[in-house]
C-alpha atoms as a PDB file:
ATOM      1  CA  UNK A   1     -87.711 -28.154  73.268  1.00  0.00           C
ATOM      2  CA  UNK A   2     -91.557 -28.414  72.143  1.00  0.00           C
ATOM      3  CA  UNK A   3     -93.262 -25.405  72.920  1.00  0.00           C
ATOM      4  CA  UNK A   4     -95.978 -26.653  74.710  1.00  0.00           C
ATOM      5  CA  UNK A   5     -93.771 -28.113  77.215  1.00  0.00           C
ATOM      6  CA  UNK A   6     -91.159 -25.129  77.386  1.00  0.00           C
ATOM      7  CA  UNK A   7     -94.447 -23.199  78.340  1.00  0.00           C
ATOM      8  CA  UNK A   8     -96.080 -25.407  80.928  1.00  0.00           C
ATOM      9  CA  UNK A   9     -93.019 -26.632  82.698  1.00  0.00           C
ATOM     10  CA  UNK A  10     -92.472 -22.514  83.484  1.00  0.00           C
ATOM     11  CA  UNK A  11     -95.667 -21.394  83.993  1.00  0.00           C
ATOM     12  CA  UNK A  12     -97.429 -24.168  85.485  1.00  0.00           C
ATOM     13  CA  UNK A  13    -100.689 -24.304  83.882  1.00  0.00           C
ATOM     14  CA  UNK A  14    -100.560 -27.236  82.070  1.00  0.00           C
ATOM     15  CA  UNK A  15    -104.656 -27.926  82.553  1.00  0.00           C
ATOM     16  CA  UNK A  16    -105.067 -24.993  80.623  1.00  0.00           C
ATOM     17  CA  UNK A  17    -102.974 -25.524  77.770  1.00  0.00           C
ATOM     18  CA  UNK A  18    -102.511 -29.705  76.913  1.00  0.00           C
ATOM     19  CA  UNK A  19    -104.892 -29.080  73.899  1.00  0.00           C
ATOM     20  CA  UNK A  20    -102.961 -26.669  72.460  1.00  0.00           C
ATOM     21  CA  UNK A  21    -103.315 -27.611  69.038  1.00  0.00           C
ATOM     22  CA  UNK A  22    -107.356 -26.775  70.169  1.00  0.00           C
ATOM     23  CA  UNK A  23    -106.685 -23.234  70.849  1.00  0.00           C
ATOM     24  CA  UNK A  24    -107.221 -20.441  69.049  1.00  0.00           C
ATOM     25  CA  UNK A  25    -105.382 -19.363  65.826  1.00  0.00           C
ATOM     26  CA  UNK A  26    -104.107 -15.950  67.628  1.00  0.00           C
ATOM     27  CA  UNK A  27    -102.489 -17.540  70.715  1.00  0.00           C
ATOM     28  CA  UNK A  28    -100.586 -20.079  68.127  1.00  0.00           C
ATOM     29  CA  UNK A  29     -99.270 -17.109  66.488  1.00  0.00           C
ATOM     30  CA  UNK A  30     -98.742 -15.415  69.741  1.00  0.00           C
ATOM     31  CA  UNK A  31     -97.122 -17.847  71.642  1.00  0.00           C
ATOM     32  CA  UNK A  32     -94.882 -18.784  68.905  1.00  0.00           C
ATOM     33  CA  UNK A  33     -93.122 -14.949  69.375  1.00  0.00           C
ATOM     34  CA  UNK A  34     -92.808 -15.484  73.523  1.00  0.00           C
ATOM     35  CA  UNK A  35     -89.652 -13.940  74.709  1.00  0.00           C
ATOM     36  CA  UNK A  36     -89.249 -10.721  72.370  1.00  0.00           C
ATOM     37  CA  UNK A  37     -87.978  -7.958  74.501  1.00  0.00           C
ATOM     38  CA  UNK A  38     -87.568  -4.382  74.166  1.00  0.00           C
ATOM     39  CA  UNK A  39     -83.276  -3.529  73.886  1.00  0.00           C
ATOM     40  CA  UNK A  40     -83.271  -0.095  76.045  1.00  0.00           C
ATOM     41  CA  UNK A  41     -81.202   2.257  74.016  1.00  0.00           C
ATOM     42  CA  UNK A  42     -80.220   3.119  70.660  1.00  0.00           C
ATOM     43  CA  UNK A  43     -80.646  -0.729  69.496  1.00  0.00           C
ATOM     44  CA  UNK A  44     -83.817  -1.698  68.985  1.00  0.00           C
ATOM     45  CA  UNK A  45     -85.567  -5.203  68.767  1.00  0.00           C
ATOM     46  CA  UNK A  46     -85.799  -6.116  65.147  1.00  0.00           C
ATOM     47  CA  UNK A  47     -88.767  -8.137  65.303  1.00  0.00           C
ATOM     48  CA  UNK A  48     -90.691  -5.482  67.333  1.00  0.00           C
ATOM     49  CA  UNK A  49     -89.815  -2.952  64.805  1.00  0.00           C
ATOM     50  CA  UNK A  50     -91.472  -5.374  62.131  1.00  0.00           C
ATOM     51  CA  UNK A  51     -94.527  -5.614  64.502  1.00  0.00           C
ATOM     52  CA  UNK A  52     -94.508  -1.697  63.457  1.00  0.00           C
ATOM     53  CA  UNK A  53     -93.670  -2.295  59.938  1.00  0.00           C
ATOM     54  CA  UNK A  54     -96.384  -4.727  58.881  1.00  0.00           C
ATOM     55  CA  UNK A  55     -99.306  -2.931  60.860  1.00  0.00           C
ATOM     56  CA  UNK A  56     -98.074   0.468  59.357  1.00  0.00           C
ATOM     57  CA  UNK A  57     -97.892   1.403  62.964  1.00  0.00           C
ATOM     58  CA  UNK A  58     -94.625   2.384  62.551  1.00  0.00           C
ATOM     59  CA  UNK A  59     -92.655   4.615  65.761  1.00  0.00           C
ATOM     60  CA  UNK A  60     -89.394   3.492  64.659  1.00  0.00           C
ATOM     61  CA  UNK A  61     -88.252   2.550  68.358  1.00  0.00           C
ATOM     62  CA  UNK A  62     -89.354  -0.385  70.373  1.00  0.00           C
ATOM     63  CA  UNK A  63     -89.862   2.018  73.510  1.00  0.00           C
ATOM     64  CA  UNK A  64     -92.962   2.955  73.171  1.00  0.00           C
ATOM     65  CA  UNK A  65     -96.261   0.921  74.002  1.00  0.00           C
ATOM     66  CA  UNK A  66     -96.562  -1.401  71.786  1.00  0.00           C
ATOM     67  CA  UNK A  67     -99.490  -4.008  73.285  1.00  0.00           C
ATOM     68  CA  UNK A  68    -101.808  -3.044  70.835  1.00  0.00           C
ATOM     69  CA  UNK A  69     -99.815  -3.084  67.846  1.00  0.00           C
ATOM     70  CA  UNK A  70     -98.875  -6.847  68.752  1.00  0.00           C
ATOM     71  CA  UNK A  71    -102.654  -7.515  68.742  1.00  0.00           C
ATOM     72  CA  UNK A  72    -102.848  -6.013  65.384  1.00  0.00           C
ATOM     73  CA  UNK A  73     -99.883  -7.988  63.975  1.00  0.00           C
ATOM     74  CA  UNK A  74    -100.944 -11.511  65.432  1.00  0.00           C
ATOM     75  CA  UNK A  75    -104.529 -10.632  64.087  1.00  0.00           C
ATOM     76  CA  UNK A  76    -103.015  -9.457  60.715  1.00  0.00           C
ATOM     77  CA  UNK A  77    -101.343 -13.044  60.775  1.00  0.00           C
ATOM     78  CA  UNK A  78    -104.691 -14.963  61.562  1.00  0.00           C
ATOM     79  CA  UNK A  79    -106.754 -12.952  59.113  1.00  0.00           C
ATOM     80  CA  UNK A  80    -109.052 -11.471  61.798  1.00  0.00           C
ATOM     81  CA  UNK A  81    -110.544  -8.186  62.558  1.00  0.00           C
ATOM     82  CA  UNK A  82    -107.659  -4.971  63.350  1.00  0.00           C
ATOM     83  CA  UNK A  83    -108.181  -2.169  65.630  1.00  0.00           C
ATOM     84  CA  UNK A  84    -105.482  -0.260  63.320  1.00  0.00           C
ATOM     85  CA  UNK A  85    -104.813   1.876  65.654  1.00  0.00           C
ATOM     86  CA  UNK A  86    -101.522   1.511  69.130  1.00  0.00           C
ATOM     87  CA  UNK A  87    -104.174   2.423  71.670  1.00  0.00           C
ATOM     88  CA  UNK A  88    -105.289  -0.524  73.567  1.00  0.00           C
ATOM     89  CA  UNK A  89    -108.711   0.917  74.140  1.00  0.00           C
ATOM     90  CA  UNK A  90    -109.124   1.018  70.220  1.00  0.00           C
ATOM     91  CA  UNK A  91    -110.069  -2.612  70.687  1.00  0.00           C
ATOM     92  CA  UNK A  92    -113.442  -1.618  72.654  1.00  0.00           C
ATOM     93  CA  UNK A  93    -115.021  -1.238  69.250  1.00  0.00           C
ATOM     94  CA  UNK A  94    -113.156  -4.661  67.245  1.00  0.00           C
ATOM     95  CA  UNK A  95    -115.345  -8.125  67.322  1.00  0.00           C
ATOM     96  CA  UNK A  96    -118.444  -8.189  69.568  1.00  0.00           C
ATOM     97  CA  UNK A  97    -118.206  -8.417  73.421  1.00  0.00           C
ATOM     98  CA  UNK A  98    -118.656 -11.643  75.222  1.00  0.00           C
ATOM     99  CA  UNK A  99    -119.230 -12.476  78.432  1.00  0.00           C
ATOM    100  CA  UNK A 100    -117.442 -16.312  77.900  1.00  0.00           C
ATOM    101  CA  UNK A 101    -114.287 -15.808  76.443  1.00  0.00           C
ATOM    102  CA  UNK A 102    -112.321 -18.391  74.983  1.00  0.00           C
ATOM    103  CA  UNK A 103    -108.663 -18.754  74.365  1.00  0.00           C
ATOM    104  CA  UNK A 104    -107.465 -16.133  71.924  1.00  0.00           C
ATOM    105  CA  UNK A 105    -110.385 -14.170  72.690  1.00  0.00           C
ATOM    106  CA  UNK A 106    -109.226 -10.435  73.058  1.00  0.00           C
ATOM    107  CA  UNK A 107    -108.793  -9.091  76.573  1.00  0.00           C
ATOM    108  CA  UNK A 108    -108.658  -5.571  77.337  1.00  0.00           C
ATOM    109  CA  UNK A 109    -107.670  -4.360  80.714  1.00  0.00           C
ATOM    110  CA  UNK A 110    -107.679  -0.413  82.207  1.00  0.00           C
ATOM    111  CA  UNK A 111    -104.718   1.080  83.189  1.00  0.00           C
ATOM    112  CA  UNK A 112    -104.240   4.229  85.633  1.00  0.00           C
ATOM    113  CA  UNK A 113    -107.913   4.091  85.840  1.00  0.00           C
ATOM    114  CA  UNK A 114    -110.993   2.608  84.248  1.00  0.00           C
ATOM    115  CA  UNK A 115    -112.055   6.488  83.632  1.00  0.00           C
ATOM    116  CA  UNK A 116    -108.884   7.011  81.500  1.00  0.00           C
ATOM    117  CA  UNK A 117    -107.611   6.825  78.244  1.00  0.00           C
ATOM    118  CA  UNK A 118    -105.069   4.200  78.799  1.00  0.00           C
ATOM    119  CA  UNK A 119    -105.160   0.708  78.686  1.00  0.00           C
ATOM    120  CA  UNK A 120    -103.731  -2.771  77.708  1.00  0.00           C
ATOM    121  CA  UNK A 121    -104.736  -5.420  75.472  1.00  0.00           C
ATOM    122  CA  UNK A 122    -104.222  -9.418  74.540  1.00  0.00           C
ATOM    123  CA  UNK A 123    -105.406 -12.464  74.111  1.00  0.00           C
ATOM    124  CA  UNK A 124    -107.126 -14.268  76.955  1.00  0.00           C
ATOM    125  CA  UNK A 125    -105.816 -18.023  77.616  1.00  0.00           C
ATOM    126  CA  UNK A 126    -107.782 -19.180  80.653  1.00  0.00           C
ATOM    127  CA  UNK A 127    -108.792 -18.402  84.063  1.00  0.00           C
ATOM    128  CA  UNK A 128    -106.410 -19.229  87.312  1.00  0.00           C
ATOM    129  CA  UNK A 129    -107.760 -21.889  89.573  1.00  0.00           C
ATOM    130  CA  UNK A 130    -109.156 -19.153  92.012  1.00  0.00           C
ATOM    131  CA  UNK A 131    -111.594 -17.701  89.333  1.00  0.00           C
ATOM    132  CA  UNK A 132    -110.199 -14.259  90.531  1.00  0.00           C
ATOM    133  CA  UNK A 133    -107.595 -13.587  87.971  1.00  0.00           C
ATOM    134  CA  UNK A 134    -106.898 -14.554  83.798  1.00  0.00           C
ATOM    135  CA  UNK A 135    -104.043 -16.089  82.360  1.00  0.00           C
ATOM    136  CA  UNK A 136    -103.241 -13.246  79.529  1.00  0.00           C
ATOM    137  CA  UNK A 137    -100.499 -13.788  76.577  1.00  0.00           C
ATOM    138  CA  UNK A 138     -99.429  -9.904  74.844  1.00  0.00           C
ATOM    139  CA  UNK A 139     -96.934  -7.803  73.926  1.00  0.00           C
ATOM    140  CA  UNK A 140     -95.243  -5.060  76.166  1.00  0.00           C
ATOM    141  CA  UNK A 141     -96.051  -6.969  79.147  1.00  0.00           C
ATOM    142  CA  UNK A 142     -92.924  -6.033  81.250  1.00  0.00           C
ATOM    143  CA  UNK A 143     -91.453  -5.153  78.196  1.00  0.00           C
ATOM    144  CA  UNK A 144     -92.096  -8.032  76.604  1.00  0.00           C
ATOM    145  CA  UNK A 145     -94.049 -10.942  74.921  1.00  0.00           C
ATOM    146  CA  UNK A 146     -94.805 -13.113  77.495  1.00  0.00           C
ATOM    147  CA  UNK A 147     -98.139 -14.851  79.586  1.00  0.00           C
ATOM    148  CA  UNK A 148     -98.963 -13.114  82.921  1.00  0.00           C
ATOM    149  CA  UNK A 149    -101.695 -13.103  85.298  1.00  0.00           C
ATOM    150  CA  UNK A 150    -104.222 -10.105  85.582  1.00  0.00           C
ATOM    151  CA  UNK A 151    -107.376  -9.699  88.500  1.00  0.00           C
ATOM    152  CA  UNK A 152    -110.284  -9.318  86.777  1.00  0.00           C
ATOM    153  CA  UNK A 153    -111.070  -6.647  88.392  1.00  0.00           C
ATOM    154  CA  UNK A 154    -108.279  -5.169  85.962  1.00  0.00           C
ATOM    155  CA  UNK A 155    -110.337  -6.555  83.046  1.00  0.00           C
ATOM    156  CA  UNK A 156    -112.975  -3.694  81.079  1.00  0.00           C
ATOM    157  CA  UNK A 157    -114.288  -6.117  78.194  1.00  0.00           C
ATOM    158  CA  UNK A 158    -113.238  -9.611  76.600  1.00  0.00           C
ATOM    159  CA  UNK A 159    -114.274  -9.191  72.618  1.00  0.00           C
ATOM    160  CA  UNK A 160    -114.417 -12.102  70.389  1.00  0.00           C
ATOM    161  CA  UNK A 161    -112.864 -11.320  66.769  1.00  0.00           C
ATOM    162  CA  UNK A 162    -114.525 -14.093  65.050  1.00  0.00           C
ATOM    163  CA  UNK A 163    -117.912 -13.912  63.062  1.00  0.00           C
ATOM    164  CA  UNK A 164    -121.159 -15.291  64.014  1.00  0.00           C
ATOM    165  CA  UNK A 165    -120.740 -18.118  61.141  1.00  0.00           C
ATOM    166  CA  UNK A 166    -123.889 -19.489  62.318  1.00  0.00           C
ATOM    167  CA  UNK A 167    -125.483 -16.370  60.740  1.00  0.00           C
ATOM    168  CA  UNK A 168    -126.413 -15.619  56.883  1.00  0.00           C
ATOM    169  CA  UNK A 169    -124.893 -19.603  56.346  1.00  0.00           C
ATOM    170  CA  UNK A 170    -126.005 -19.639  52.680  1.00  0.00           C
ATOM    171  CA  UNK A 171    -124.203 -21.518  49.985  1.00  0.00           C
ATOM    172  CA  UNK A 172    -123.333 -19.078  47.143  1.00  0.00           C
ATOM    173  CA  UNK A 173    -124.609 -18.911  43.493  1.00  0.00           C
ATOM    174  CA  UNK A 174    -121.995 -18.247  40.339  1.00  0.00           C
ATOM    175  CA  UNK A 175    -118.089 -19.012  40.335  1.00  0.00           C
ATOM    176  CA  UNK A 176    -115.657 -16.775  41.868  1.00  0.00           C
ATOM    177  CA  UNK A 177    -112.041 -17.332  42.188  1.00  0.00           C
ATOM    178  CA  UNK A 178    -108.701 -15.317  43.490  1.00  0.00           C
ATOM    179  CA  UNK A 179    -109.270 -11.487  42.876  1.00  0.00           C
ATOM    180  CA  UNK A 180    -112.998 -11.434  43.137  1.00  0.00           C
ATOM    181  CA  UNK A 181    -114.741  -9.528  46.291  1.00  0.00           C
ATOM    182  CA  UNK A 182    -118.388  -9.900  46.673  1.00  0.00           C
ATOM    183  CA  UNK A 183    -121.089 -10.592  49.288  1.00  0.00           C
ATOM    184  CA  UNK A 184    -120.890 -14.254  47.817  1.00  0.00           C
ATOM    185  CA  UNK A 185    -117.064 -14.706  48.692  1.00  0.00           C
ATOM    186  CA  UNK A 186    -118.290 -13.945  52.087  1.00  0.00           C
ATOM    187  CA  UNK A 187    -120.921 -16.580  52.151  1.00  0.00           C
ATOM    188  CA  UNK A 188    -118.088 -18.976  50.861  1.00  0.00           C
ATOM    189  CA  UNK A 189    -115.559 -17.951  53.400  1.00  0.00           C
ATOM    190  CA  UNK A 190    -118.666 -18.128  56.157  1.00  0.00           C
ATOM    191  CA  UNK A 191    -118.930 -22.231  55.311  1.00  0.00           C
ATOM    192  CA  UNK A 192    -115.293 -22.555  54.952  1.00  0.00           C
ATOM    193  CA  UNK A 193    -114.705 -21.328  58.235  1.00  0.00           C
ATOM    194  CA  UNK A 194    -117.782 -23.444  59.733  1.00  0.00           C
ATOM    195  CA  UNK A 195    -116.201 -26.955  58.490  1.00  0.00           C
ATOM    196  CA  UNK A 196    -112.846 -25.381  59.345  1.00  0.00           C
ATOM    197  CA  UNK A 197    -110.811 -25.252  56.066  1.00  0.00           C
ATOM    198  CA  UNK A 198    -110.638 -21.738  56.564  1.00  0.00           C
ATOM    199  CA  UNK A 199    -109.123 -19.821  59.736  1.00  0.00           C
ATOM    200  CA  UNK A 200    -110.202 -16.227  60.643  1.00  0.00           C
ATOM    201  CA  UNK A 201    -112.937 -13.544  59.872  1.00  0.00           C
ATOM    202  CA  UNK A 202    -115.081 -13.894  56.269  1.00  0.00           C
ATOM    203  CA  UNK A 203    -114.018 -10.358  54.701  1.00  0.00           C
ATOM    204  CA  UNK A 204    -115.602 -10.726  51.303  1.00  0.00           C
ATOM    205  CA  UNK A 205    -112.085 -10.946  49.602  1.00  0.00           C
ATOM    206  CA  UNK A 206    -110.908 -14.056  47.652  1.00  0.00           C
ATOM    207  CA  UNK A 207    -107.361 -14.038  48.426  1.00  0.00           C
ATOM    208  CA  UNK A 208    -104.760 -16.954  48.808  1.00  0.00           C
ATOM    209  CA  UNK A 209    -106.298 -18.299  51.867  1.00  0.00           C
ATOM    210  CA  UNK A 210    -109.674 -18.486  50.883  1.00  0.00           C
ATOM    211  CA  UNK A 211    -107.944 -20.480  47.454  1.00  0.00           C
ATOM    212  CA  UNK A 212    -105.472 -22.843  49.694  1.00  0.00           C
ATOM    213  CA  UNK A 213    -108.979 -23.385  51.959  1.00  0.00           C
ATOM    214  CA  UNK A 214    -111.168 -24.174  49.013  1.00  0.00           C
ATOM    215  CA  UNK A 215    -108.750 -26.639  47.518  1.00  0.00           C
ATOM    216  CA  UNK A 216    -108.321 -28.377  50.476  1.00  0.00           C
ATOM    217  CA  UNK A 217    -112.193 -28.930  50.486  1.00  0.00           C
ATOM    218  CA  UNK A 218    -111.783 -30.042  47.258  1.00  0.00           C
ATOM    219  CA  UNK A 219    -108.791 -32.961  47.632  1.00  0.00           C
ATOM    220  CA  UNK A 220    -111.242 -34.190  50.646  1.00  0.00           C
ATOM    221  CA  UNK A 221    -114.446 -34.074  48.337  1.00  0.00           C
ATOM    222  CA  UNK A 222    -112.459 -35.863  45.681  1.00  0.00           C
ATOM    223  CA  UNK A 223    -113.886 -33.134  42.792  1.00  0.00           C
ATOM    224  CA  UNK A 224    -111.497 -30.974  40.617  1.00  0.00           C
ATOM    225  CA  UNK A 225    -108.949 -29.554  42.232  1.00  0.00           C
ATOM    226  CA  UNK A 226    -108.815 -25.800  40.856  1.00  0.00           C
ATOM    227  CA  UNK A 227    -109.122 -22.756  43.453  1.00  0.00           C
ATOM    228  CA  UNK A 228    -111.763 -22.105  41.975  1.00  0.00           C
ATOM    229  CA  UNK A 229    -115.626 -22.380  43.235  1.00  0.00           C
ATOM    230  CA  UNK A 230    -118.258 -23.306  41.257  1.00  0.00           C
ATOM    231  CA  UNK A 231    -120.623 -26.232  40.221  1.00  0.00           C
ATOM    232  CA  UNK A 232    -118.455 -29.003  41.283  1.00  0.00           C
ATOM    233  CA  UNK A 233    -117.977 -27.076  44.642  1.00  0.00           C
ATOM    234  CA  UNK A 234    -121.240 -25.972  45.119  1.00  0.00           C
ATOM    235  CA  UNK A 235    -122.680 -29.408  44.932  1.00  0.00           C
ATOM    236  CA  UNK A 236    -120.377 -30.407  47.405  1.00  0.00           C
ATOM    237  CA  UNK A 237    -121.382 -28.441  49.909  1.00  0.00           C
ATOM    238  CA  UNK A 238    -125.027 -29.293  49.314  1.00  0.00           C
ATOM    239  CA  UNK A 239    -124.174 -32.441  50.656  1.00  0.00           C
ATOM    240  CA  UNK A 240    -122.613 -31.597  53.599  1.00  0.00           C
ATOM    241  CA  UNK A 241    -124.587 -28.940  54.356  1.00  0.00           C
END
């Protein structure tokens, strides 16, 4: 069954989710692991356990709260910003709050009280029709990965994990290619990002996204097609840009 459908026909929020190909490249990644549930006992949930694995947040059960080290995994996937840490709170100080969240935006909610340590995190998805309450997709939500409504009185901050690409967009000088890290991979990742080729944070680090990205931009600008930036590309984007 398409996804989209399997997910509107049982939660009913269609409005908020027929542009799905639109949204965010952390709810993608999210919803694409709806359904994985803790096993109570000695058997654990494989996939949860590889949640742990990747992140290197690593408890060896799938017992233990484990809402933030979903958010790290799906933001590990979409090249974005980690909190590196399984507190939910730990994502106070990821990305820059916002005050107009959009879908995939990071959500973080208190839990016990707003005073304590504890907490729960994912990725926002839209606001219910009574503007009271947020449509929220995460891990360890009832023990699962699954969408569920919070009040917003629940919520502490939304923080966006993208960069400001607006800012510092500079085409770069010199080549660089796969293994180079440098203020000036940044400033290409910045404009890749901007005429989306590129999904996720700039980082300063040429790896194979940043290459798959910038030969993309090259097919479409009909130039050499090597992975590699430099006068060809550079030109290009002087023409765009």
């Amino acid at each position: 069954m398409n996804l989209l459908r399997l997910i509107t026909d049982h939660y009913g929020f269609y409005y908020y989710l027929k542009k799905y190909i639109m949204l965010g490249e952390t709810l993608k990644i999210a919803l694409g692991e709806l359904g994985q549930k803790e096993i109570k006992g000695s058997n654990h949930n494989e996939r949860i356990l590889e949640y742990q694995e990747t992140t290197g947040l690593k408890f060896g059960n799938d017992e233990i709260a484990w809402c933030s080290i979903f958010a790290n995994w799906v933001a590990l996937q979409a090249n974005l910003p980690r909190s590196k840490s399984a507190m939910a709170r730990s994502w106070l100080k990821v990305g820059k709050k916002t005050e107009w969240p959009q879908p995939g935006d990071i959500v973080v909610f208190w839990r016990t009280s707003i005073n304590s340590v504890f907490g729960h995190v994912g990725f926002f998805l839209g606001y219910t029709q009574s503007g009271k309450s947020i449509y929220c997709v995460g891990g360890n939500q009832d023990d699962e990965v699954n969408i569920r409504t919070y009040p917003l009185t629940k919520v502490i901050e939304f923080r966006s994990l993208v960069d400001d690409i607006e800012e510092n967009l500079v085409i770069p000088s010199g080549y660089l290619r796969q293994g180079d890290s440098s203020d000036n991979v940044k400033l290409l990742q910045k404009i890749l990002i901007k005429l989306e080729y590129l999904n996720g944070s700039a980082d300063g680090v040429f790896g194979p996204k940043t290459e798959t990205a910038l030969r993309t931009f090259q097919k479409k600008s009909n130039i050499t097609i090597d992975g590699i930036y430099g006068s060809e590309s550079r030109t290009a984007f002087e023409k765009i840009l």
